[in-house]
Each structure stands twice: as C-alpha cells, then as structure tokens.
PDB file of N, CA and C in Angstrom:
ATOM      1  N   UNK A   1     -64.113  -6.090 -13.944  1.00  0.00           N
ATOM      2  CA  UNK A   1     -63.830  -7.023 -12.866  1.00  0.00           C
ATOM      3  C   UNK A   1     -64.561  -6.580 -11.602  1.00  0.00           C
ATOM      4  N   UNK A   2     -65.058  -7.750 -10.988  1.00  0.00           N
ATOM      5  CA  UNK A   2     -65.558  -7.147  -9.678  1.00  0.00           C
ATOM      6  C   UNK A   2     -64.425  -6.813  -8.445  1.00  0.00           C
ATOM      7  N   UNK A   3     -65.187  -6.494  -7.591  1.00  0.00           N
ATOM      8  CA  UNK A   3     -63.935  -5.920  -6.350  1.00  0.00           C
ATOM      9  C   UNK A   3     -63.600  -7.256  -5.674  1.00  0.00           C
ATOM     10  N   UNK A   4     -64.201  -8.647  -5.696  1.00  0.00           N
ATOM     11  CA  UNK A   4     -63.937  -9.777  -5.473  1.00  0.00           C
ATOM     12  C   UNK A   4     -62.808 -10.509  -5.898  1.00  0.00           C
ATOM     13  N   UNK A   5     -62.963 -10.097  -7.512  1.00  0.00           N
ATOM     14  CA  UNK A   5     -61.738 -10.643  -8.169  1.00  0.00           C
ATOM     15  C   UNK A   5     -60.442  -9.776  -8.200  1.00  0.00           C
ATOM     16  N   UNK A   6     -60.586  -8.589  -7.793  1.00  0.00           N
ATOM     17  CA  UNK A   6     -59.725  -8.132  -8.143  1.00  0.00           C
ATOM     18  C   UNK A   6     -58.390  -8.389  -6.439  1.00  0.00           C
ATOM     19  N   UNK A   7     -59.381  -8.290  -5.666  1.00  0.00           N
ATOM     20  CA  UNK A   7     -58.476  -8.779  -4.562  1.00  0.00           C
ATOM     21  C   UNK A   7     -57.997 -10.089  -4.287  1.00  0.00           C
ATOM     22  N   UNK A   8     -59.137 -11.252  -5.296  1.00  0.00           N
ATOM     23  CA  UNK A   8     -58.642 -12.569  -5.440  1.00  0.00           C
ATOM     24  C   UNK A   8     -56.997 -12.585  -6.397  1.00  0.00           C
ATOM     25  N   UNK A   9     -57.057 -11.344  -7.061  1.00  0.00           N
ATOM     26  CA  UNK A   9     -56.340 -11.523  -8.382  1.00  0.00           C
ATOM     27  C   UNK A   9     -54.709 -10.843  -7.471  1.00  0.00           C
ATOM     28  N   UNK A  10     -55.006 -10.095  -6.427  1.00  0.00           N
ATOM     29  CA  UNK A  10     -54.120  -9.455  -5.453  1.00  0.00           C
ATOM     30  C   UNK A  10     -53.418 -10.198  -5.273  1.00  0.00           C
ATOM     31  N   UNK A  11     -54.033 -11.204  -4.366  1.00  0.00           N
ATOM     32  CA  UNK A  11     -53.740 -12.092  -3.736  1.00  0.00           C
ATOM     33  C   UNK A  11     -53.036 -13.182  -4.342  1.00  0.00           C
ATOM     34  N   UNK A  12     -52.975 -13.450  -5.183  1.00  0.00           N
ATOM     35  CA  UNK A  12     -52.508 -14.647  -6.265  1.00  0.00           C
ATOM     36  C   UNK A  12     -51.287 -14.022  -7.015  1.00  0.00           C
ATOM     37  N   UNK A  13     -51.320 -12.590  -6.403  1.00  0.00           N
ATOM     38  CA  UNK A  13     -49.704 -12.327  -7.543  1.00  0.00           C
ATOM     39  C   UNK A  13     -48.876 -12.099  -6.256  1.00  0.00           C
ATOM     40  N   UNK A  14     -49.409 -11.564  -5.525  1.00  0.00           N
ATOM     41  CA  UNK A  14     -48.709 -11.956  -3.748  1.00  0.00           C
ATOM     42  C   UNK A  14     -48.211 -13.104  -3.584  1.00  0.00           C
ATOM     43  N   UNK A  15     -48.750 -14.213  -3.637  1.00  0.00           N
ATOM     44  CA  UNK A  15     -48.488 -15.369  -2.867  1.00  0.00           C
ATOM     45  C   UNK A  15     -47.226 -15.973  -3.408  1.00  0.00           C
ATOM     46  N   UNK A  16     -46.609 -15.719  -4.591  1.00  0.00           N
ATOM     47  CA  UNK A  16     -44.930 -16.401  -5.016  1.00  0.00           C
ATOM     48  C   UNK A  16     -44.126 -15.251  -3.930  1.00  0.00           C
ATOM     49  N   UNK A  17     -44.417 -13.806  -4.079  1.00  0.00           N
ATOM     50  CA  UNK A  17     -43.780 -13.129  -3.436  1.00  0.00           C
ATOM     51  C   UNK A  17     -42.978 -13.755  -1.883  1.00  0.00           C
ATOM     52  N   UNK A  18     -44.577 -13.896  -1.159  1.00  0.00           N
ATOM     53  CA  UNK A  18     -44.468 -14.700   0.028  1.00  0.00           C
ATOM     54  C   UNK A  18     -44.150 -15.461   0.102  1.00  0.00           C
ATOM     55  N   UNK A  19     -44.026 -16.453  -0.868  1.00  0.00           N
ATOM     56  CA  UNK A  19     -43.762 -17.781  -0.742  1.00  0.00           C
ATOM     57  C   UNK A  19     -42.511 -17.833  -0.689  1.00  0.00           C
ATOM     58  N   UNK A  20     -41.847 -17.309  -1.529  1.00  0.00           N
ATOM     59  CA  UNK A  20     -39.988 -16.946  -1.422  1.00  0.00           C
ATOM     60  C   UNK A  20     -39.499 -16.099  -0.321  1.00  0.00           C
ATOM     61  N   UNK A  21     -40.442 -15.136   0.227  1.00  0.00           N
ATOM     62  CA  UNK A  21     -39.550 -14.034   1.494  1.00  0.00           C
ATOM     63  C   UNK A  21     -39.444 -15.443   2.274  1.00  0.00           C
ATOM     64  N   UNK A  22     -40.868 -16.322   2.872  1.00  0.00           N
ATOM     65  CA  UNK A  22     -41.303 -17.294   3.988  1.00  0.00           C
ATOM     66  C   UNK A  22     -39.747 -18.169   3.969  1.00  0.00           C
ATOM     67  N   UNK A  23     -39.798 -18.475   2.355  1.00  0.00           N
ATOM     68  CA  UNK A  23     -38.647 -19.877   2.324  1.00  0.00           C
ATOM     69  C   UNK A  23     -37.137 -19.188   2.563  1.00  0.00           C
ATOM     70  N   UNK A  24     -36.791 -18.130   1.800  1.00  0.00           N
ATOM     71  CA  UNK A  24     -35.306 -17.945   2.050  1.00  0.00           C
ATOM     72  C   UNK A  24     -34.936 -16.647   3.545  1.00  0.00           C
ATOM     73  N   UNK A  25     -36.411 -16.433   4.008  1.00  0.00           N
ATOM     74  CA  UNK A  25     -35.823 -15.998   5.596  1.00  0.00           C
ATOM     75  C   UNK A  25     -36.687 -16.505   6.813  1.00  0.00           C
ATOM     76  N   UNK A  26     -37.828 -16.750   6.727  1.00  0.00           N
ATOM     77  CA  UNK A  26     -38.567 -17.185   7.677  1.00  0.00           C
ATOM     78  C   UNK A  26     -37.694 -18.863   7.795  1.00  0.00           C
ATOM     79  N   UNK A  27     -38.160 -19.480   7.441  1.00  0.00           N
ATOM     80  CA  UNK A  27     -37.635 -20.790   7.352  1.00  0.00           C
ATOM     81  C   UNK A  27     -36.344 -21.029   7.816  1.00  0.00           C
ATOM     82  N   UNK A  28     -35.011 -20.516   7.418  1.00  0.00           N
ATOM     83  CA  UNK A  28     -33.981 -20.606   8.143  1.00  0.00           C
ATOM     84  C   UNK A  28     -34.032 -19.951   9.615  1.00  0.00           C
ATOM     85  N   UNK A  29     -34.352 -19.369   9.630  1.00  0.00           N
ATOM     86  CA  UNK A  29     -34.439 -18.258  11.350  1.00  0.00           C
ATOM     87  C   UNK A  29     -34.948 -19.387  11.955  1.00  0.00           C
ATOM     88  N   UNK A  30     -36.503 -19.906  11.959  1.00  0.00           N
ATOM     89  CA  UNK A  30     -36.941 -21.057  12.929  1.00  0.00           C
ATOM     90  C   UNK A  30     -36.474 -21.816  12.731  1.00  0.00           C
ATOM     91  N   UNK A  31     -35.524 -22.260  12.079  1.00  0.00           N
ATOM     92  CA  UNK A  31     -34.968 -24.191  11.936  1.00  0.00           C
ATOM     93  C   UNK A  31     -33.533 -23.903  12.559  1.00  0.00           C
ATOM     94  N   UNK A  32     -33.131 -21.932  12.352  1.00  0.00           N
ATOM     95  CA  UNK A  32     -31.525 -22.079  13.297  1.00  0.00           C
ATOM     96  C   UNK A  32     -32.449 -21.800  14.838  1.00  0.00           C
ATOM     97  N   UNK A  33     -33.306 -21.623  15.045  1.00  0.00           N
ATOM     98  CA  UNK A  33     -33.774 -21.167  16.478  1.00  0.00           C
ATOM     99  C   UNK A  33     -33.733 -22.689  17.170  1.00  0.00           C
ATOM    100  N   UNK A  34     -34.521 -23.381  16.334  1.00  0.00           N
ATOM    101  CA  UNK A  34     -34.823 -24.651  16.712  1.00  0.00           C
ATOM    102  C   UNK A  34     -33.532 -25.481  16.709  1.00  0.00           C
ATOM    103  N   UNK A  35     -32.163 -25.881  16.197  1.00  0.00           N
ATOM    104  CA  UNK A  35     -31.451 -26.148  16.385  1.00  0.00           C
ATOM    105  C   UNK A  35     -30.397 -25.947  17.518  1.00  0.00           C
ATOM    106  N   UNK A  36     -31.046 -25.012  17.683  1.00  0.00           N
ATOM    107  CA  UNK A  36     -29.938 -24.479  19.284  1.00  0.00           C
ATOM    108  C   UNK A  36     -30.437 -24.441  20.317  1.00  0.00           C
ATOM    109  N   UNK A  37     -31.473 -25.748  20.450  1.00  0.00           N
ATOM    110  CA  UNK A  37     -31.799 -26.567  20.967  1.00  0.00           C
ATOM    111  C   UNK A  37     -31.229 -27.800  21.210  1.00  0.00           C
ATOM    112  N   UNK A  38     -30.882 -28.401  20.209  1.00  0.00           N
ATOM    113  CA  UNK A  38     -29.864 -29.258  19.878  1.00  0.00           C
ATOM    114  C   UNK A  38     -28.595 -29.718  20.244  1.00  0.00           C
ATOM    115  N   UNK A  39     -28.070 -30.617  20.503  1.00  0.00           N
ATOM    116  CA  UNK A  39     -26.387 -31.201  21.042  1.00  0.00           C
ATOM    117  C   UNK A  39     -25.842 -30.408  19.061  1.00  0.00           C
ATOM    118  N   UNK A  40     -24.702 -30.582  19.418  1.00  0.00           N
ATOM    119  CA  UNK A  40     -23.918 -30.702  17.827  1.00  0.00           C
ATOM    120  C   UNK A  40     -23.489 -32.249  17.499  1.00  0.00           C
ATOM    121  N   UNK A  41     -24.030 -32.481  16.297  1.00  0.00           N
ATOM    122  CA  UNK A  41     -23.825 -33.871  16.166  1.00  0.00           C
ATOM    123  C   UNK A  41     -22.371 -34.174  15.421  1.00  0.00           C
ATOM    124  N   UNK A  42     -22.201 -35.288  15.907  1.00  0.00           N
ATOM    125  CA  UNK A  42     -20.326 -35.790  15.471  1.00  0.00           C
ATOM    126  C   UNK A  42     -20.832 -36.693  14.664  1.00  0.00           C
ATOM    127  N   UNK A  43     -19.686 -37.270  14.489  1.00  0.00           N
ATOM    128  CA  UNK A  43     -19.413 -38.252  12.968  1.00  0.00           C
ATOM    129  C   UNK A  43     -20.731 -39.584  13.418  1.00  0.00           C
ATOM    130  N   UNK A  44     -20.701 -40.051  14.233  1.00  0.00           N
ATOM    131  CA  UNK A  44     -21.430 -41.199  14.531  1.00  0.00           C
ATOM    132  C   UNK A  44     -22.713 -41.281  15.485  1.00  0.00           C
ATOM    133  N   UNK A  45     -22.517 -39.874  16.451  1.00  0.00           N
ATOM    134  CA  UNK A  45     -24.171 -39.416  17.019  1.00  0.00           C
ATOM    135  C   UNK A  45     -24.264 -38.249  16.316  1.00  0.00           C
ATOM    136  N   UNK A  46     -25.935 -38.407  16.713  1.00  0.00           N
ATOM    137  CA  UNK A  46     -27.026 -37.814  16.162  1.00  0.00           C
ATOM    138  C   UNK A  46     -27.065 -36.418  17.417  1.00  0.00           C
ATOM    139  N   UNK A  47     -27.948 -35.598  16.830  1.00  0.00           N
ATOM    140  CA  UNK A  47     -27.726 -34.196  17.515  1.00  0.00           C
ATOM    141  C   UNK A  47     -28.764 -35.219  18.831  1.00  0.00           C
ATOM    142  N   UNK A  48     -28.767 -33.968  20.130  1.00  0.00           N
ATOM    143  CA  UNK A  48     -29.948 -34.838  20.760  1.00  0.00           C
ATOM    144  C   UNK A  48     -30.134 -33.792  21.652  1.00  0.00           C
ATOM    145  N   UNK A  49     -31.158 -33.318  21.863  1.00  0.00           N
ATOM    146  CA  UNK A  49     -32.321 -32.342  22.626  1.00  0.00           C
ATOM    147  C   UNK A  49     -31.326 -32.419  23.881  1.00  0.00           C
ATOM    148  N   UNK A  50     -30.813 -31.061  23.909  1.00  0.00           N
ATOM    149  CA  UNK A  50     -30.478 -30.367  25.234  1.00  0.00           C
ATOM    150  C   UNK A  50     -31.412 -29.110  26.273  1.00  0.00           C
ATOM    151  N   UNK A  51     -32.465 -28.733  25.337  1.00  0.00           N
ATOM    152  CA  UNK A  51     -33.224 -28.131  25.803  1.00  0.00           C
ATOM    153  C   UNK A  51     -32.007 -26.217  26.012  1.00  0.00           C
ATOM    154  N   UNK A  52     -32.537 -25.899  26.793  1.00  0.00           N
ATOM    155  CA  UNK A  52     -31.193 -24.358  26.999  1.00  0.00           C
ATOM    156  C   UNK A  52     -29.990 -24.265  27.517  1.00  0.00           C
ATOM    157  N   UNK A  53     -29.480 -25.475  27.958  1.00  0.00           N
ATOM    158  CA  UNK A  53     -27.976 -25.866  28.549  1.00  0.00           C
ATOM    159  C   UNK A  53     -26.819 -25.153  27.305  1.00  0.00           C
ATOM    160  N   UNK A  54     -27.342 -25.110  26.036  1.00  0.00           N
ATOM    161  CA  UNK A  54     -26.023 -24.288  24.968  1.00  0.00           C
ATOM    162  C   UNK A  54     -26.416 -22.782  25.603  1.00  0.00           C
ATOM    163  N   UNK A  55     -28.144 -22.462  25.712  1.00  0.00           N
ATOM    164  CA  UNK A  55     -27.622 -20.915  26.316  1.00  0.00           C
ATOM    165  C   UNK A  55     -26.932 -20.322  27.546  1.00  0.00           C
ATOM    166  N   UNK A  56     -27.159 -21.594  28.508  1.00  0.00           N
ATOM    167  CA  UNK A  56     -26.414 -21.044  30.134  1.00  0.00           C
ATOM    168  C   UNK A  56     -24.996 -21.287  29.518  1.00  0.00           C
ATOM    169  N   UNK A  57     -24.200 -22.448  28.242  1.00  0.00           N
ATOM    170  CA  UNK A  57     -23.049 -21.980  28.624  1.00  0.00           C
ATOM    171  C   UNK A  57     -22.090 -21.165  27.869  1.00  0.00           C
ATOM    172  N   UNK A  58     -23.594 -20.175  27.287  1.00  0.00           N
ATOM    173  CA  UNK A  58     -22.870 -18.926  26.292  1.00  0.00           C
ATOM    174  C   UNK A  58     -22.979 -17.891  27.248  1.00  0.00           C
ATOM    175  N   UNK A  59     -23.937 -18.019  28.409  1.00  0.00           N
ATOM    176  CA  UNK A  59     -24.275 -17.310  29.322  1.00  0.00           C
ATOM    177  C   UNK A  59     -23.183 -16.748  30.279  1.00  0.00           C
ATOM    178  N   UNK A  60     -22.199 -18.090  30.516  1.00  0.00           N
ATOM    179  CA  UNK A  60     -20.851 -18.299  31.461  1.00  0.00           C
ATOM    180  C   UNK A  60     -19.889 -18.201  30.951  1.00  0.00           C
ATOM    181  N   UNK A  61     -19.878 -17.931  29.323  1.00  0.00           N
ATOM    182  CA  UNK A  61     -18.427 -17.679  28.675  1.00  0.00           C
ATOM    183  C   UNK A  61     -18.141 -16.471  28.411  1.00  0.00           C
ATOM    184  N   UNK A  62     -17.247 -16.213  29.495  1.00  0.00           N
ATOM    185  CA  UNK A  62     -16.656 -14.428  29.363  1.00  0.00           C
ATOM    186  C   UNK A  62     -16.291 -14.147  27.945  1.00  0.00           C
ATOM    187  N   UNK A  63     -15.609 -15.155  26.899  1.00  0.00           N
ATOM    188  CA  UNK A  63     -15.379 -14.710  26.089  1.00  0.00           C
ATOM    189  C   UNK A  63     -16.657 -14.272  25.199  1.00  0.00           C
ATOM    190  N   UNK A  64     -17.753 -14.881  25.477  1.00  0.00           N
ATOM    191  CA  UNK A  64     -18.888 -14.405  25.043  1.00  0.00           C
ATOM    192  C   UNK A  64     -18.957 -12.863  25.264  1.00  0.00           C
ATOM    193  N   UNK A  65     -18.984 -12.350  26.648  1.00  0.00           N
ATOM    194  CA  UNK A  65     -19.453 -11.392  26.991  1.00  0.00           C
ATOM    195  C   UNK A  65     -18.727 -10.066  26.154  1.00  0.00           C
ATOM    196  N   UNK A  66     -17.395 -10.545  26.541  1.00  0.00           N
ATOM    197  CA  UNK A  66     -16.905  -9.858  25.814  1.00  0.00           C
ATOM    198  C   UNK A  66     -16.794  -9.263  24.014  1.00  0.00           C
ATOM    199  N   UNK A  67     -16.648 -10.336  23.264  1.00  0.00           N
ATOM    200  CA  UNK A  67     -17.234 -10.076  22.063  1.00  0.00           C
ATOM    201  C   UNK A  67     -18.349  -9.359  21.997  1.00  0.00           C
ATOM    202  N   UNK A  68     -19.248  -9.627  22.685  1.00  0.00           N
ATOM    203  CA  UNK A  68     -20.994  -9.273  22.630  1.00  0.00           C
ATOM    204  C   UNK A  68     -20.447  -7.271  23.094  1.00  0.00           C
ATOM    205  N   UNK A  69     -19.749  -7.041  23.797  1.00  0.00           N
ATOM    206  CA  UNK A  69     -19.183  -5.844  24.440  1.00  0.00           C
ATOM    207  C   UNK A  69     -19.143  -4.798  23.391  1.00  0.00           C
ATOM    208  N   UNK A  70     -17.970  -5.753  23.051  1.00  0.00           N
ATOM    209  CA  UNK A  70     -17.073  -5.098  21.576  1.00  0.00           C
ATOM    210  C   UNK A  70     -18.081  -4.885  20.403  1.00  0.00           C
ATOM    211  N   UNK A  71     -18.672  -5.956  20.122  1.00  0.00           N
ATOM    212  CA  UNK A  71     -19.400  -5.702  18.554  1.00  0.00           C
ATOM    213  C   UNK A  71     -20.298  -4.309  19.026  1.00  0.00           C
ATOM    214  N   UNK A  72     -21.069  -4.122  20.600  1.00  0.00           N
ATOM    215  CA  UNK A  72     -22.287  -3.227  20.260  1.00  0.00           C
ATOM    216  C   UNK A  72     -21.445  -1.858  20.630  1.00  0.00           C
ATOM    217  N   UNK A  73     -19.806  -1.802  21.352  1.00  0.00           N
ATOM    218  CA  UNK A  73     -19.575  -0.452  21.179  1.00  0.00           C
ATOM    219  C   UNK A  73     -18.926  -0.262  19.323  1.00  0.00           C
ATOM    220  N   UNK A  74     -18.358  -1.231  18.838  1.00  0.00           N
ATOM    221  CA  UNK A  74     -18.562  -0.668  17.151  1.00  0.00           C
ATOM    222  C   UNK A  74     -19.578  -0.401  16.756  1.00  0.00           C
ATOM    223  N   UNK A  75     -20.766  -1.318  16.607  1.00  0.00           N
ATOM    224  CA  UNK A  75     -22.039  -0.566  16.401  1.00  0.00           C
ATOM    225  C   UNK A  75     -22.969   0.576  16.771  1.00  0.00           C
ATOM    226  N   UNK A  76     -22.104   1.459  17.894  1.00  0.00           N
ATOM    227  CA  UNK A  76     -22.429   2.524  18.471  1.00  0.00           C
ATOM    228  C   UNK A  76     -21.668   3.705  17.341  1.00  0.00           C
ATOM    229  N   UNK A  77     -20.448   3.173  17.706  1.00  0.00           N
ATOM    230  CA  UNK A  77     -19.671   4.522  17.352  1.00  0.00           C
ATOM    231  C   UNK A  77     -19.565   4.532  15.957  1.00  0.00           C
ATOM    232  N   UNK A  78     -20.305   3.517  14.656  1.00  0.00           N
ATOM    233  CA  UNK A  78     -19.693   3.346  13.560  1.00  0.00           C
ATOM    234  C   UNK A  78     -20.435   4.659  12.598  1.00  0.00           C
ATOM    235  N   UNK A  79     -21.991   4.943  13.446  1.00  0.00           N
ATOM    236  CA  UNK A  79     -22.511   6.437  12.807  1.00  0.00           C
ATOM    237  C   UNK A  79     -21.801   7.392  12.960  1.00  0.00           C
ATOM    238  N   UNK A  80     -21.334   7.556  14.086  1.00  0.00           N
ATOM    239  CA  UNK A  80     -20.891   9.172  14.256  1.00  0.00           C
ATOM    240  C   UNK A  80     -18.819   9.236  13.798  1.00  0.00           C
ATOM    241  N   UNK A  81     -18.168   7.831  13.233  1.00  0.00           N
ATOM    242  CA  UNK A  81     -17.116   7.926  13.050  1.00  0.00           C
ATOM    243  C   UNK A  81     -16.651   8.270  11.378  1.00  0.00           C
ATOM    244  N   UNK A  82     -17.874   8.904  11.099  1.00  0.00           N
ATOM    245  CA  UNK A  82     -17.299   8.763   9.537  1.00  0.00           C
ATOM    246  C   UNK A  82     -17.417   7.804   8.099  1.00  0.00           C
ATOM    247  N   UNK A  83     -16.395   8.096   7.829  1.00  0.00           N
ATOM    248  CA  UNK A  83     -15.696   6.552   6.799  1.00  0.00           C
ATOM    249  C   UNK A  83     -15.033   5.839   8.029  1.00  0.00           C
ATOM    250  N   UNK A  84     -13.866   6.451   8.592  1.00  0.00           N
ATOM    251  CA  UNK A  84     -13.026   5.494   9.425  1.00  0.00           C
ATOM    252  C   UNK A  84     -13.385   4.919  10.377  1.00  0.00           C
ATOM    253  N   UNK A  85     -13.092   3.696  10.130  1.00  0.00           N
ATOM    254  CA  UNK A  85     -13.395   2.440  11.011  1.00  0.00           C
ATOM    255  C   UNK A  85     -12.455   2.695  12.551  1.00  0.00           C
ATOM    256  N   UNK A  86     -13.412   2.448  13.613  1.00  0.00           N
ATOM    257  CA  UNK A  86     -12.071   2.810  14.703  1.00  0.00           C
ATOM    258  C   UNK A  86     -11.627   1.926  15.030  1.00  0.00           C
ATOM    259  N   UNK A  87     -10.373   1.824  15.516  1.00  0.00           N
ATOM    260  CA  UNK A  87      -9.439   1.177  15.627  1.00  0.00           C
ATOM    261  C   UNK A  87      -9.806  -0.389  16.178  1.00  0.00           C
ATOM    262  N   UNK A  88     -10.206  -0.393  17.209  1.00  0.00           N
ATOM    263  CA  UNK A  88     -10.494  -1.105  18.341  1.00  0.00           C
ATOM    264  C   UNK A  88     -12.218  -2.179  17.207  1.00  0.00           C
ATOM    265  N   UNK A  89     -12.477  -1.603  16.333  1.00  0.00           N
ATOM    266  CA  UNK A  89     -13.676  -2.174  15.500  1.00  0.00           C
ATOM    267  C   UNK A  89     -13.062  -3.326  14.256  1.00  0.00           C
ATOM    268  N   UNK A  90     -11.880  -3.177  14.542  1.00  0.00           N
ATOM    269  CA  UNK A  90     -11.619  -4.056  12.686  1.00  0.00           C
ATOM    270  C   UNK A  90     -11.123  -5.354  13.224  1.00  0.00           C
TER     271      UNK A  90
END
C-alpha cells in the first residue's frame, strides 16, 4: 500500500468513530446552547427568541447563586473527604 492509501484507509475507519462522538455529544451541547436562547414553549405557543433575558434571570435568582455555591464547595471537598459524603453534599 502506498502512504496515500494508507492514510486514506485511516481516515475512513475514523470517520463512523466521529460520526457517533459528533452525533451523541457535539450535537446535543449546540442545540441545548442554542435553545437557551429560546422562550419555553406551552401547549399552544411556540418557543420564541429571547435572545439572553433566561441568563440575566438566572443571573438575579439567589436561589441560583446559591445552589451554584453549594454544588462547587461539594466538588471541592469530595477529593480530600474520603468515601464519606459530607454532610451538607447529599
């Protein structure tokens, strides 16, 4: 085989690989990115382009902040705690 084919031949056992990482993670990530863009649609309207108004009002919801608080001090302390989960994490 030449060194032509053999990287043609690379390439062609690659491409299902890619083709499945692209579809079951690339593909959802940009279509949830792109949706939260979006109104949430109800029974009888259609979603409709809010542009970043859902992020200013995740921006203004303390309860946001808070969760967001909590999850990254569990994710701090969950290396150095062992097995046991701390308290304040479950």
């Amino acid at each position: 085989m030449t060194r032509t084919a053999n990287w043609l031949y690379g390439w062609l056992l690659l491409l299902p690989a890619a083709a499945m990482l692209a579809l079951f993670t690339h593909y959802p990530a940009v279509t949830t990115l792109w949706h939260s863009f979006e109104s949430t649609p109800k029974a009888a309207r259609p979603s409709v382009y809010v542009g970043v108004e859902n992020y200013r009002q995740l921006a203004d919801d303390p309860i946001f902040w808070k969760s967001l608080t909590s999850a990254s001090i569990c994710i701090r302390q969950r290396p150095g705690s062992g097995s046991a989960t701390p308290r304040t994490c479950q």
